[in-house]
PDB file of N, CA and C in Angstrom:
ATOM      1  N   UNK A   1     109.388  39.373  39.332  1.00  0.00           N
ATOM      2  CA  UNK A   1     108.742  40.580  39.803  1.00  0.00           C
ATOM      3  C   UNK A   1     108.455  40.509  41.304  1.00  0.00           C
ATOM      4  N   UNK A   2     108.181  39.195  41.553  1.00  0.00           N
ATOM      5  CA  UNK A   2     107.746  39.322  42.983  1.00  0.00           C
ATOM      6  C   UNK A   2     109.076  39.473  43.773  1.00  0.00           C
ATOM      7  N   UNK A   3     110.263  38.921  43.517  1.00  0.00           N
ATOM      8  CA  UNK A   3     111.482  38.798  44.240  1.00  0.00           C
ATOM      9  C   UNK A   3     111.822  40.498  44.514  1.00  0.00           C
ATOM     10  N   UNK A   4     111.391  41.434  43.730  1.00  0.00           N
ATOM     11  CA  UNK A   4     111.706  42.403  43.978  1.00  0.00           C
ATOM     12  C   UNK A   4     111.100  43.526  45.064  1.00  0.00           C
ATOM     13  N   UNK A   5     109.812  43.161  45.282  1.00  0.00           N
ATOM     14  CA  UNK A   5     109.399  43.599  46.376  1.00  0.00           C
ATOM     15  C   UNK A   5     109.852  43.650  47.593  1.00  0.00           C
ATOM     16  N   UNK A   6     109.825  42.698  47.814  1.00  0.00           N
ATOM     17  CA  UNK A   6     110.617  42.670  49.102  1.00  0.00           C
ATOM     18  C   UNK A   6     112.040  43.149  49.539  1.00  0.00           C
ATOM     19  N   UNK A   7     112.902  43.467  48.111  1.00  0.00           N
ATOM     20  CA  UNK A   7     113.963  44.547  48.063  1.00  0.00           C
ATOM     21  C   UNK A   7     113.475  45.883  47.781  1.00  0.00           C
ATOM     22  N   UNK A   8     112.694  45.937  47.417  1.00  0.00           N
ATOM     23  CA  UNK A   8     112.284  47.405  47.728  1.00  0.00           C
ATOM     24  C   UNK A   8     111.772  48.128  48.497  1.00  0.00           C
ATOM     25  N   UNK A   9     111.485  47.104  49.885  1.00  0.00           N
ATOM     26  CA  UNK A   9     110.539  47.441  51.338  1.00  0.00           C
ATOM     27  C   UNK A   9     112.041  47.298  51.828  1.00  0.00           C
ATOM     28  N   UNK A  10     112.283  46.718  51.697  1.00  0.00           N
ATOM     29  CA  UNK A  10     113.984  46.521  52.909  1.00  0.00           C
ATOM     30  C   UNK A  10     114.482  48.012  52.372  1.00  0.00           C
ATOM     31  N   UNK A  11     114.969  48.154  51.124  1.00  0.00           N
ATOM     32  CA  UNK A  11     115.126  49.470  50.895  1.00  0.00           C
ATOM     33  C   UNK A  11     115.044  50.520  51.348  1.00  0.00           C
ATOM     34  N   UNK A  12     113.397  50.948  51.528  1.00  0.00           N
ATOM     35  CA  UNK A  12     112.444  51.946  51.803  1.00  0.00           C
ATOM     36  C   UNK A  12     112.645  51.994  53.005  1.00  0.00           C
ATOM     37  N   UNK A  13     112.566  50.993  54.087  1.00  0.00           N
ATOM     38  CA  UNK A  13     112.412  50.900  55.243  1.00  0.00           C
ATOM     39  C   UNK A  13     113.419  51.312  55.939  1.00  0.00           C
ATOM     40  N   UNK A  14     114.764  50.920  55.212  1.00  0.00           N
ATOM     41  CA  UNK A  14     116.353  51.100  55.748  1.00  0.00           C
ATOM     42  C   UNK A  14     116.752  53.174  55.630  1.00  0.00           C
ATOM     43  N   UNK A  15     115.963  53.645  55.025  1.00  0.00           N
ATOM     44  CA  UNK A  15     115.941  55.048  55.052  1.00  0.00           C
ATOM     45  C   UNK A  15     115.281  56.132  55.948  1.00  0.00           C
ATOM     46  N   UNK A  16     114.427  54.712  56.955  1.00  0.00           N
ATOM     47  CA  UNK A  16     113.403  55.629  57.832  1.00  0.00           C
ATOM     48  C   UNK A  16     114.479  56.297  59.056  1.00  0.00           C
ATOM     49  N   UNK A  17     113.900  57.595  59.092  1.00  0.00           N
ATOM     50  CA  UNK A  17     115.032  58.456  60.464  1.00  0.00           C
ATOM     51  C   UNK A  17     114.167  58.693  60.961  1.00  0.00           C
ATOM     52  N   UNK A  18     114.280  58.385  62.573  1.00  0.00           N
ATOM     53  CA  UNK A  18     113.371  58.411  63.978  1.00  0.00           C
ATOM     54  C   UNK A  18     114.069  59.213  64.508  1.00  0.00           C
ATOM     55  N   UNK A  19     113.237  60.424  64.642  1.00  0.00           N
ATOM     56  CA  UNK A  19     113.317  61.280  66.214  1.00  0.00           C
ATOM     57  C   UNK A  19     113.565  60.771  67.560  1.00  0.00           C
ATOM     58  N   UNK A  20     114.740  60.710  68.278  1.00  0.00           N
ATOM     59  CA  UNK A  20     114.709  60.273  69.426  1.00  0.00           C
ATOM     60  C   UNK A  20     115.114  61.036  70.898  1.00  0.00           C
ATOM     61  N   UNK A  21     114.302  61.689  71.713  1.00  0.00           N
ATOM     62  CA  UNK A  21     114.930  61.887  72.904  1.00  0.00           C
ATOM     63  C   UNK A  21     115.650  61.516  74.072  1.00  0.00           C
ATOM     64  N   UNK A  22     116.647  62.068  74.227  1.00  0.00           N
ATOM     65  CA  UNK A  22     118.131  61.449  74.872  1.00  0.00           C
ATOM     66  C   UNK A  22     117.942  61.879  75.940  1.00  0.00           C
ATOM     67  N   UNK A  23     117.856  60.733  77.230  1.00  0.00           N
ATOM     68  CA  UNK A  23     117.275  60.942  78.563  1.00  0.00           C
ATOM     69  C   UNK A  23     118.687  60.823  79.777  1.00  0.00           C
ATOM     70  N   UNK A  24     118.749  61.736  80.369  1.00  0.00           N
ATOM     71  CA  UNK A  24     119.485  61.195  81.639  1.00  0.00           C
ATOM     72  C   UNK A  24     120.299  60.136  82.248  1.00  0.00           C
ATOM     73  N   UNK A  25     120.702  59.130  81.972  1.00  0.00           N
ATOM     74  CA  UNK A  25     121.058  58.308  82.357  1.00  0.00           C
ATOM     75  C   UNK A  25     122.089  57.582  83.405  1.00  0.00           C
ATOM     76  N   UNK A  26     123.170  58.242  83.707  1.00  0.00           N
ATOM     77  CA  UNK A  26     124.221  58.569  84.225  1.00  0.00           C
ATOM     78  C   UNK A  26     124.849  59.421  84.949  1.00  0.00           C
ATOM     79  N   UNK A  27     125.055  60.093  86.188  1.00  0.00           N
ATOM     80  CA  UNK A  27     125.895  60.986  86.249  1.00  0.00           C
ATOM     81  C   UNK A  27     127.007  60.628  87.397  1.00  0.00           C
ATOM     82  N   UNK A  28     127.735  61.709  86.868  1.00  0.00           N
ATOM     83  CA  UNK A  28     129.135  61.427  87.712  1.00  0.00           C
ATOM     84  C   UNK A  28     129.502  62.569  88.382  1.00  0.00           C
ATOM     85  N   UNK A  29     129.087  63.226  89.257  1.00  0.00           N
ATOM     86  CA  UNK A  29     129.521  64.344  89.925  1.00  0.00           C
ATOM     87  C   UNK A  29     131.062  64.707  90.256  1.00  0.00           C
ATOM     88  N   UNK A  30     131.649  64.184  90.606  1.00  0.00           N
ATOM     89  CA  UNK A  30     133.194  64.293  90.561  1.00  0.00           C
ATOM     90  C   UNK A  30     134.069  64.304  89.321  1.00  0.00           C
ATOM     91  N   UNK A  31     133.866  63.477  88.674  1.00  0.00           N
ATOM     92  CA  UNK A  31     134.102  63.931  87.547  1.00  0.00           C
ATOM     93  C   UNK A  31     133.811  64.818  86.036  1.00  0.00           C
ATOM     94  N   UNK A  32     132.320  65.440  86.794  1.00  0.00           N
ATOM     95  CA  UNK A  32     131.746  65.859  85.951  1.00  0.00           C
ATOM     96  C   UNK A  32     131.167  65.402  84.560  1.00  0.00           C
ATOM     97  N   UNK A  33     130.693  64.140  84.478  1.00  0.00           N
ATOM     98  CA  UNK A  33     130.246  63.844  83.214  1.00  0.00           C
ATOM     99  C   UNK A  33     129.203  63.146  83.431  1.00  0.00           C
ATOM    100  N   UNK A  34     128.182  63.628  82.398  1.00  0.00           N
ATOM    101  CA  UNK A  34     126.820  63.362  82.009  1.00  0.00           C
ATOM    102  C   UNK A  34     126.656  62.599  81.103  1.00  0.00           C
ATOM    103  N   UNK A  35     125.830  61.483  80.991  1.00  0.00           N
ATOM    104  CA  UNK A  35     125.442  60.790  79.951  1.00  0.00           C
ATOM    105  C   UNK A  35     124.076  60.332  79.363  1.00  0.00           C
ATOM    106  N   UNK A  36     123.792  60.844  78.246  1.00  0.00           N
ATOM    107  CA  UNK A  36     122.328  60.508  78.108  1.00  0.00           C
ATOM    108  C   UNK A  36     122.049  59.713  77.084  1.00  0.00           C
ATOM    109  N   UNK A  37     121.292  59.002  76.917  1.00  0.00           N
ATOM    110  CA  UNK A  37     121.038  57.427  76.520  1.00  0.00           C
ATOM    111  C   UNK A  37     119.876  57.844  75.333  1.00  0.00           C
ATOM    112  N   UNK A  38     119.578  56.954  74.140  1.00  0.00           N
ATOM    113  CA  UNK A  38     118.092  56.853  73.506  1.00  0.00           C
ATOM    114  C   UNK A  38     118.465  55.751  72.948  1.00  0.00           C
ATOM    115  N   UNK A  39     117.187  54.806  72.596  1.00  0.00           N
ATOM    116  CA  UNK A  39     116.890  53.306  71.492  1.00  0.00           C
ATOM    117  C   UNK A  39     116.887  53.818  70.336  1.00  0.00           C
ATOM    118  N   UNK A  40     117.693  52.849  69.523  1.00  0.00           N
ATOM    119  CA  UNK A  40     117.752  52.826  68.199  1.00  0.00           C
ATOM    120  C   UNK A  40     117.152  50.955  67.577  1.00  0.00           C
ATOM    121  N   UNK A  41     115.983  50.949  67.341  1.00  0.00           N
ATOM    122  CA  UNK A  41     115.264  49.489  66.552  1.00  0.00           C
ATOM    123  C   UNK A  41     116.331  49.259  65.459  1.00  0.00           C
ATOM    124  N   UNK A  42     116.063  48.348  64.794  1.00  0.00           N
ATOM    125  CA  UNK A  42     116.846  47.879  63.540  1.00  0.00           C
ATOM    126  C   UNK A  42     116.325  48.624  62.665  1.00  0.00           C
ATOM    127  N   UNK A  43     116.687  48.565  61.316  1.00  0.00           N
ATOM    128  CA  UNK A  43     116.173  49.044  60.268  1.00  0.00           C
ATOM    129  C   UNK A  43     116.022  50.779  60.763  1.00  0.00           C
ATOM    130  N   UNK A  44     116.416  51.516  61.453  1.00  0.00           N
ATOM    131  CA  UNK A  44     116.293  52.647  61.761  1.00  0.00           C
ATOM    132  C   UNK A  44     117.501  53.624  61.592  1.00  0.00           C
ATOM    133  N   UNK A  45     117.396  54.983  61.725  1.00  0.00           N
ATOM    134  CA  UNK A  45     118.638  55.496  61.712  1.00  0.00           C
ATOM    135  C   UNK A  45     118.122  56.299  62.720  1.00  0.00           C
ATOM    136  N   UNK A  46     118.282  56.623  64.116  1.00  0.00           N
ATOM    137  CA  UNK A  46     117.243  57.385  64.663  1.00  0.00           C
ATOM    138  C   UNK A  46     118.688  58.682  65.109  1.00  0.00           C
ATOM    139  N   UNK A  47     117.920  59.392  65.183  1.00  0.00           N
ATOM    140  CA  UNK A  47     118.839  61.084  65.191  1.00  0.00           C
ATOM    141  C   UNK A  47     118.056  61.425  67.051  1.00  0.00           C
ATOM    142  N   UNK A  48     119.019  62.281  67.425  1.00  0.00           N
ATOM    143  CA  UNK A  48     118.577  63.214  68.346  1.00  0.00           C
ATOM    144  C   UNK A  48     118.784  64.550  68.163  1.00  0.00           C
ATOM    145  N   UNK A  49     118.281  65.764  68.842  1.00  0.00           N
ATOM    146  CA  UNK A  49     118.316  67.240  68.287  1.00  0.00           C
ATOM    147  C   UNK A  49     119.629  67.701  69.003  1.00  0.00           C
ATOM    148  N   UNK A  50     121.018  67.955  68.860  1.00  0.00           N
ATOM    149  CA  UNK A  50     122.117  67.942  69.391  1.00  0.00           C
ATOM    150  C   UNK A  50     121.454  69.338  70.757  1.00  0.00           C
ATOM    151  N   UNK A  51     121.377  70.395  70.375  1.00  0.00           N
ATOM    152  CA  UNK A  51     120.683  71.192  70.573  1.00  0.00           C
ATOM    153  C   UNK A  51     120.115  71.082  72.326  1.00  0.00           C
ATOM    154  N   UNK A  52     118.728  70.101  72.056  1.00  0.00           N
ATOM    155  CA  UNK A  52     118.108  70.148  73.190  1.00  0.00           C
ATOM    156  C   UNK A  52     118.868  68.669  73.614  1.00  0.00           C
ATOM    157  N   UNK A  53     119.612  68.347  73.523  1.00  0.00           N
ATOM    158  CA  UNK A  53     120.689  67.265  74.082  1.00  0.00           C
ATOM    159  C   UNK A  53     121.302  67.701  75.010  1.00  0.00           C
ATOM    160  N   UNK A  54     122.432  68.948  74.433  1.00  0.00           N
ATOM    161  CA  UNK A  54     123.374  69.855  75.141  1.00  0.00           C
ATOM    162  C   UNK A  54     122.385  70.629  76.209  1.00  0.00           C
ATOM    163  N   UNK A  55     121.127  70.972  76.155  1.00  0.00           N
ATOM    164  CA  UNK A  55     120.240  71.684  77.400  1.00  0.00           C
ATOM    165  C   UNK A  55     120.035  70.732  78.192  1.00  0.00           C
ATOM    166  N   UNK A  56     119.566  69.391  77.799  1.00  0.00           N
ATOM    167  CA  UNK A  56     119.516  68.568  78.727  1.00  0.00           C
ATOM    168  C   UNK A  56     120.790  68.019  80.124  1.00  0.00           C
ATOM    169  N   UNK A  57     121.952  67.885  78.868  1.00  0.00           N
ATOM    170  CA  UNK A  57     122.962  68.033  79.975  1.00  0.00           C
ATOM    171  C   UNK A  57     123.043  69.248  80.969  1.00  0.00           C
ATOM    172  N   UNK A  58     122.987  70.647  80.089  1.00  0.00           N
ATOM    173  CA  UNK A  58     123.714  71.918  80.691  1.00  0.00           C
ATOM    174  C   UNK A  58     122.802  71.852  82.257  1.00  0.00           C
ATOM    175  N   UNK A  59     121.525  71.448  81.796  1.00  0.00           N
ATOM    176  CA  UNK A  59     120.622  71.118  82.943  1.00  0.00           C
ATOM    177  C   UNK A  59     120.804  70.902  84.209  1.00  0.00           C
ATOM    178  N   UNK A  60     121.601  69.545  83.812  1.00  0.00           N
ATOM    179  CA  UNK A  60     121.904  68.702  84.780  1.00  0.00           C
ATOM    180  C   UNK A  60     123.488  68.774  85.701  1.00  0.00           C
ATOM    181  N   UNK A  61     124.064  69.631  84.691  1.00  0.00           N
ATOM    182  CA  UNK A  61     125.247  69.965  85.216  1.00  0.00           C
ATOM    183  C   UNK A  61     124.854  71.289  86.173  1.00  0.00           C
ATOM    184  N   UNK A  62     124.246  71.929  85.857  1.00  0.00           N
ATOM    185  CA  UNK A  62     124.053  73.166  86.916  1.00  0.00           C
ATOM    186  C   UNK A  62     123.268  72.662  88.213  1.00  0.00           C
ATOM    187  N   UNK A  63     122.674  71.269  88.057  1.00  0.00           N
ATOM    188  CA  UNK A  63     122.021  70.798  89.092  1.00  0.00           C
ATOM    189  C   UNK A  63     122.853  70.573  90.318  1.00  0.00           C
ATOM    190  N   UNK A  64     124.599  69.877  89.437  1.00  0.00           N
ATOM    191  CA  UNK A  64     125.323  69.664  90.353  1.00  0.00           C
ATOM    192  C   UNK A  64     126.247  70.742  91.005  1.00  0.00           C
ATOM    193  N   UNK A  65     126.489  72.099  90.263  1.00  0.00           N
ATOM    194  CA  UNK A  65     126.575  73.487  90.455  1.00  0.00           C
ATOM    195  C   UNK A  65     127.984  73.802  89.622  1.00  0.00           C
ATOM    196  N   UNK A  66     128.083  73.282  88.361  1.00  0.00           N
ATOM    197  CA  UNK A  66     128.434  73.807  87.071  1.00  0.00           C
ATOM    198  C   UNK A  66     127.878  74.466  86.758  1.00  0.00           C
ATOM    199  N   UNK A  67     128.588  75.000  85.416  1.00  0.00           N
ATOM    200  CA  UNK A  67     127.783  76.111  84.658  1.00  0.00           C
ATOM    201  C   UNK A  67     126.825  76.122  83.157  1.00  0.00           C
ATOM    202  N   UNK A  68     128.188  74.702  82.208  1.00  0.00           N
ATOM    203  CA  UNK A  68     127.303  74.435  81.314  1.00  0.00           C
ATOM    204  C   UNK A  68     127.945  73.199  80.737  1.00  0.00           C
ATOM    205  N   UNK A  69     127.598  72.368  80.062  1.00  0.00           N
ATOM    206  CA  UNK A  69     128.051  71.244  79.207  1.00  0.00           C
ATOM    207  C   UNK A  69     128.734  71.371  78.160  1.00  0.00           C
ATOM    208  N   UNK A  70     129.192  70.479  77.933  1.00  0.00           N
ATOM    209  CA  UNK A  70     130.143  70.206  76.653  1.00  0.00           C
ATOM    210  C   UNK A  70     130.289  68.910  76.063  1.00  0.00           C
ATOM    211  N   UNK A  71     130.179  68.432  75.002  1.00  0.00           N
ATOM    212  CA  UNK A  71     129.570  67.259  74.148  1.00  0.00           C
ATOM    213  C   UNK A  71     131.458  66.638  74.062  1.00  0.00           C
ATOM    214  N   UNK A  72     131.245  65.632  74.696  1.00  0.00           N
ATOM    215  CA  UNK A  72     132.693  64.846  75.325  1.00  0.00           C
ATOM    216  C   UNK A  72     132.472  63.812  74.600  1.00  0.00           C
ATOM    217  N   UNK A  73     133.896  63.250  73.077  1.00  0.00           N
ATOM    218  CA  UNK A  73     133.810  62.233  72.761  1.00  0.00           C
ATOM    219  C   UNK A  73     132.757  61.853  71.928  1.00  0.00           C
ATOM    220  N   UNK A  74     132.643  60.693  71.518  1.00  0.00           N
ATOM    221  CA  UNK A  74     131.882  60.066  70.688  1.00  0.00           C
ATOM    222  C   UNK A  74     130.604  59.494  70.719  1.00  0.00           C
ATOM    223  N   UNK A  75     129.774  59.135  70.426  1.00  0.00           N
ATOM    224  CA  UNK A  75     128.500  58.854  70.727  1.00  0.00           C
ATOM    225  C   UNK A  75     129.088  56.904  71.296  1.00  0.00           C
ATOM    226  N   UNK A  76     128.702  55.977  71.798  1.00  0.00           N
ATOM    227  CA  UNK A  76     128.923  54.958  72.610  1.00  0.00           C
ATOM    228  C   UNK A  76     127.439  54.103  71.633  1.00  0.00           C
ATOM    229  N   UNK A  77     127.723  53.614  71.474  1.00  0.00           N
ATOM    230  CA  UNK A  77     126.410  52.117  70.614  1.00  0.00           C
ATOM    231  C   UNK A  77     126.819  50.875  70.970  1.00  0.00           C
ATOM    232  N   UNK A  78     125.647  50.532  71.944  1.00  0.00           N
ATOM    233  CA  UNK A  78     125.709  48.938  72.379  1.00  0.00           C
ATOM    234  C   UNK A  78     124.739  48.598  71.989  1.00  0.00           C
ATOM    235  N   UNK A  79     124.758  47.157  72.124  1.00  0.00           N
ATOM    236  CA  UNK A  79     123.416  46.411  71.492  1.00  0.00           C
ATOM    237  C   UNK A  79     123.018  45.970  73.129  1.00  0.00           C
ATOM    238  N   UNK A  80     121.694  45.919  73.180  1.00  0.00           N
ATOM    239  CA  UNK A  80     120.835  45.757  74.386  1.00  0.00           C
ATOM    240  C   UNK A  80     119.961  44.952  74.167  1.00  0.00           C
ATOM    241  N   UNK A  81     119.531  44.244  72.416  1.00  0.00           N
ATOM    242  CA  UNK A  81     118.792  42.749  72.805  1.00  0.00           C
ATOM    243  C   UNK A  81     119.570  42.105  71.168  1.00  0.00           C
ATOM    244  N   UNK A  82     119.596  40.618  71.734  1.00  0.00           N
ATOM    245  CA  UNK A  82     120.160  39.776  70.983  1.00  0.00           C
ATOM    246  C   UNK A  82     119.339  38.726  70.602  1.00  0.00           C
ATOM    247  N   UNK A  83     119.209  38.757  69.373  1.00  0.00           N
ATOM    248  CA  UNK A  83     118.512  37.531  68.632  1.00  0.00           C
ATOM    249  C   UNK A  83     119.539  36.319  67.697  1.00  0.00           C
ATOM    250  N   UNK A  84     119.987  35.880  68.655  1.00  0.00           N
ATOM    251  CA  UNK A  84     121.566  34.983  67.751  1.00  0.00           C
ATOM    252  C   UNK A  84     122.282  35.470  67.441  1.00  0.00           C
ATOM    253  N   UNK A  85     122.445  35.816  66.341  1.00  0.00           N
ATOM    254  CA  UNK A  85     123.930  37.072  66.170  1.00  0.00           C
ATOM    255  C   UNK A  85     123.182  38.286  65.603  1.00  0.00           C
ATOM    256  N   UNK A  86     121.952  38.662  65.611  1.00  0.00           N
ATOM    257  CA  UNK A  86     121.524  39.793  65.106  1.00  0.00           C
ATOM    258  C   UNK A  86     121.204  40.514  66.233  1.00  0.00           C
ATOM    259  N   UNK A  87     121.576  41.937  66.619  1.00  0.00           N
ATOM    260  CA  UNK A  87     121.179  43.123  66.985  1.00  0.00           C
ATOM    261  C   UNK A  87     119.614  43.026  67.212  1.00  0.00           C
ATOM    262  N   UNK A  88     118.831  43.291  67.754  1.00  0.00           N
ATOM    263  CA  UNK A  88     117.572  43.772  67.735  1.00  0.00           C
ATOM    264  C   UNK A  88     117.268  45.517  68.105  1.00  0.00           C
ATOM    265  N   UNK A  89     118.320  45.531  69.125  1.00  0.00           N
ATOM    266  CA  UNK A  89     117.738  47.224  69.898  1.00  0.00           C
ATOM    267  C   UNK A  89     118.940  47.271  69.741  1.00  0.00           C
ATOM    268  N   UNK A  90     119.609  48.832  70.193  1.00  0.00           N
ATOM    269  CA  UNK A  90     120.570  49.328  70.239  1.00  0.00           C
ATOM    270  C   UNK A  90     120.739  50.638  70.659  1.00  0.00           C
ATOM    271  N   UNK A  91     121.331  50.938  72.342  1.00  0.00           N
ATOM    272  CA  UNK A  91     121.224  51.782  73.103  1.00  0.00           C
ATOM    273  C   UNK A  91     122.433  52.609  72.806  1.00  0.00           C
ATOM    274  N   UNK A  92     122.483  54.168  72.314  1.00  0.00           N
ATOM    275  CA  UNK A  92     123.041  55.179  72.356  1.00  0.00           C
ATOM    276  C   UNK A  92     123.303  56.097  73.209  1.00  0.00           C
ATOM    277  N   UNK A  93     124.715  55.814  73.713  1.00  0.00           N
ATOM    278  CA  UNK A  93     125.093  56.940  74.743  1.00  0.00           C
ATOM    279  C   UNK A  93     125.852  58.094  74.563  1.00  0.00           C
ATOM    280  N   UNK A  94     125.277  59.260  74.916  1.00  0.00           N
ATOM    281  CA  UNK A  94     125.976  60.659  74.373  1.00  0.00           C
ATOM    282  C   UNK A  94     126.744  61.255  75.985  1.00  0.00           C
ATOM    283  N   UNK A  95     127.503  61.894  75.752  1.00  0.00           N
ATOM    284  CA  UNK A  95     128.851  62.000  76.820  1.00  0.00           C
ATOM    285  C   UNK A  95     128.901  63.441  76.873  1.00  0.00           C
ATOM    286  N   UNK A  96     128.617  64.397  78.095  1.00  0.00           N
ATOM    287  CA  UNK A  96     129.091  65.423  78.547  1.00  0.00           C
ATOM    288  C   UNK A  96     130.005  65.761  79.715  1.00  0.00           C
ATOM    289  N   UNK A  97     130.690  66.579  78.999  1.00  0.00           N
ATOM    290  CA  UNK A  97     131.515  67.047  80.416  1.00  0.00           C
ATOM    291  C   UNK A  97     130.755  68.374  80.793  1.00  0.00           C
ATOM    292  N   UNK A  98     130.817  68.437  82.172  1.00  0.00           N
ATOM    293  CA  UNK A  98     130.088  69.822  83.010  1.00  0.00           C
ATOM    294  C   UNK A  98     131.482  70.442  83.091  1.00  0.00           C
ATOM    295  N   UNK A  99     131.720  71.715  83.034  1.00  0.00           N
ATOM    296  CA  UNK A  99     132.584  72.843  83.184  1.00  0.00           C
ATOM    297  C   UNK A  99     132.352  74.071  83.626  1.00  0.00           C
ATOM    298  N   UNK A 100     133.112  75.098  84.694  1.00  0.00           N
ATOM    299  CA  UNK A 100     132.652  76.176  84.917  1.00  0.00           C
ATOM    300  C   UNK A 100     132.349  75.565  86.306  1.00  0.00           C
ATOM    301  N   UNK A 101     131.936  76.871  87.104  1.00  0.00           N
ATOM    302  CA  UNK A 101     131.190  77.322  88.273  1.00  0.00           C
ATOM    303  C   UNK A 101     130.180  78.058  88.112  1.00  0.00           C
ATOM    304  N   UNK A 102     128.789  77.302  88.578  1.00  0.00           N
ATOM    305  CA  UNK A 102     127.936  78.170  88.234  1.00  0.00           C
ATOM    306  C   UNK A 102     127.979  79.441  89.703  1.00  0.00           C
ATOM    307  N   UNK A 103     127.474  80.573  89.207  1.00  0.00           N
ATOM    308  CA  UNK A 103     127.384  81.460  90.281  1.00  0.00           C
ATOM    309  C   UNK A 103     125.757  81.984  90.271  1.00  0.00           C
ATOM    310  N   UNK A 104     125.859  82.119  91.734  1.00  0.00           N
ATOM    311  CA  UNK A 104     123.778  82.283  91.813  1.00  0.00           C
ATOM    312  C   UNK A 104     124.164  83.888  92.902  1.00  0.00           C
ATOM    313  N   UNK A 105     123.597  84.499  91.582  1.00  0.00           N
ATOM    314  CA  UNK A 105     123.397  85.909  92.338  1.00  0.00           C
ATOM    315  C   UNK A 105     122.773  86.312  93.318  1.00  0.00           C
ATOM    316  N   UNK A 106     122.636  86.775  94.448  1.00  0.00           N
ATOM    317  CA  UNK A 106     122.046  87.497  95.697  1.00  0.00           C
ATOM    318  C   UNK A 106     121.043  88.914  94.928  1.00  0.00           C
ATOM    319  N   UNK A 107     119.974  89.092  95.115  1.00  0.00           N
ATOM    320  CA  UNK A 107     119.595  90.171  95.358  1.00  0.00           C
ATOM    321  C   UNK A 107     120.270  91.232  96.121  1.00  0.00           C
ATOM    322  N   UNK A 108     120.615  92.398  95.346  1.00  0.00           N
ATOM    323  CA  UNK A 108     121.018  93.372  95.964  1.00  0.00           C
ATOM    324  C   UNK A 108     120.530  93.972  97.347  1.00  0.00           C
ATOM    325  N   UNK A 109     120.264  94.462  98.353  1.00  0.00           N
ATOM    326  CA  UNK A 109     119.570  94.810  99.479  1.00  0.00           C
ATOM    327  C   UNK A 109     119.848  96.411  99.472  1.00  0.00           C
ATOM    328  N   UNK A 110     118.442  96.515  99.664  1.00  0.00           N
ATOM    329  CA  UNK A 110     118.713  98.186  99.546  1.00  0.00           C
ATOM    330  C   UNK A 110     118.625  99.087 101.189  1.00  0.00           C
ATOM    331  N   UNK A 111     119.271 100.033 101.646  1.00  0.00           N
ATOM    332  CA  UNK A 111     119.820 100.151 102.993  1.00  0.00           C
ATOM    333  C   UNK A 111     119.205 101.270 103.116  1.00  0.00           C
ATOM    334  N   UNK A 112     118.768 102.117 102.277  1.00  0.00           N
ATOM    335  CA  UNK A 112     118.168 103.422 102.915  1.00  0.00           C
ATOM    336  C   UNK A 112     116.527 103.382 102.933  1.00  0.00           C
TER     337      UNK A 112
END
């Protein structure tokens, strides 16, 4: 009975999904691509909101004077701390391409 506890916390635990916000990390102005990063712990499955991901890029691409983003490729998973051969952290990189010209309208001027 007791052996089983502890398979049933590894269990339980291996199902937890973490909210994570995907920050800035990268950019490449010439080539237009954005990359934004979040931690993933062990035992986690952590998600980001694709959503406010793609605003975050579109953001940053109009910063450089694009118009909007586009979710380029695959998500990127490295491990960022090592405990012997086990994983501890694990950094997620999400990939945009900027596309378009953004255009910034003038106020009309009125003459009469």
């Amino acid at each position: 009975m007791n052996k089983l506890i502890p398979v049933a916390a590894a269990i339980a635990l291996s199902a937890c999904t973490v909210h994570r916000q995907a920050n800035v990390t990268d950019v490449d102005a010439t080539s237009g691509i954005v990359r934004l990063t979040y931690g993933q712990a062990p035992l986690q499955s952590a998600t980001t909101d694709d959503y406010v991901a793609n605003g975050t890029a579109t953001k940053q691409c109009q910063q450089m004077g694009y118009a909007t983003a586009f979710a380029y490729g695959q998500p990127v998973t490295t491990c960022t701390v090592t405990s012997g051969s086990l994983c501890m952290n694990q950094s997620v990189t999400l990939q945009y391409q900027c596309r378009g010209i953004a255009v910034t309208q003038t106020p009309a001027t009125n003459y009469w």
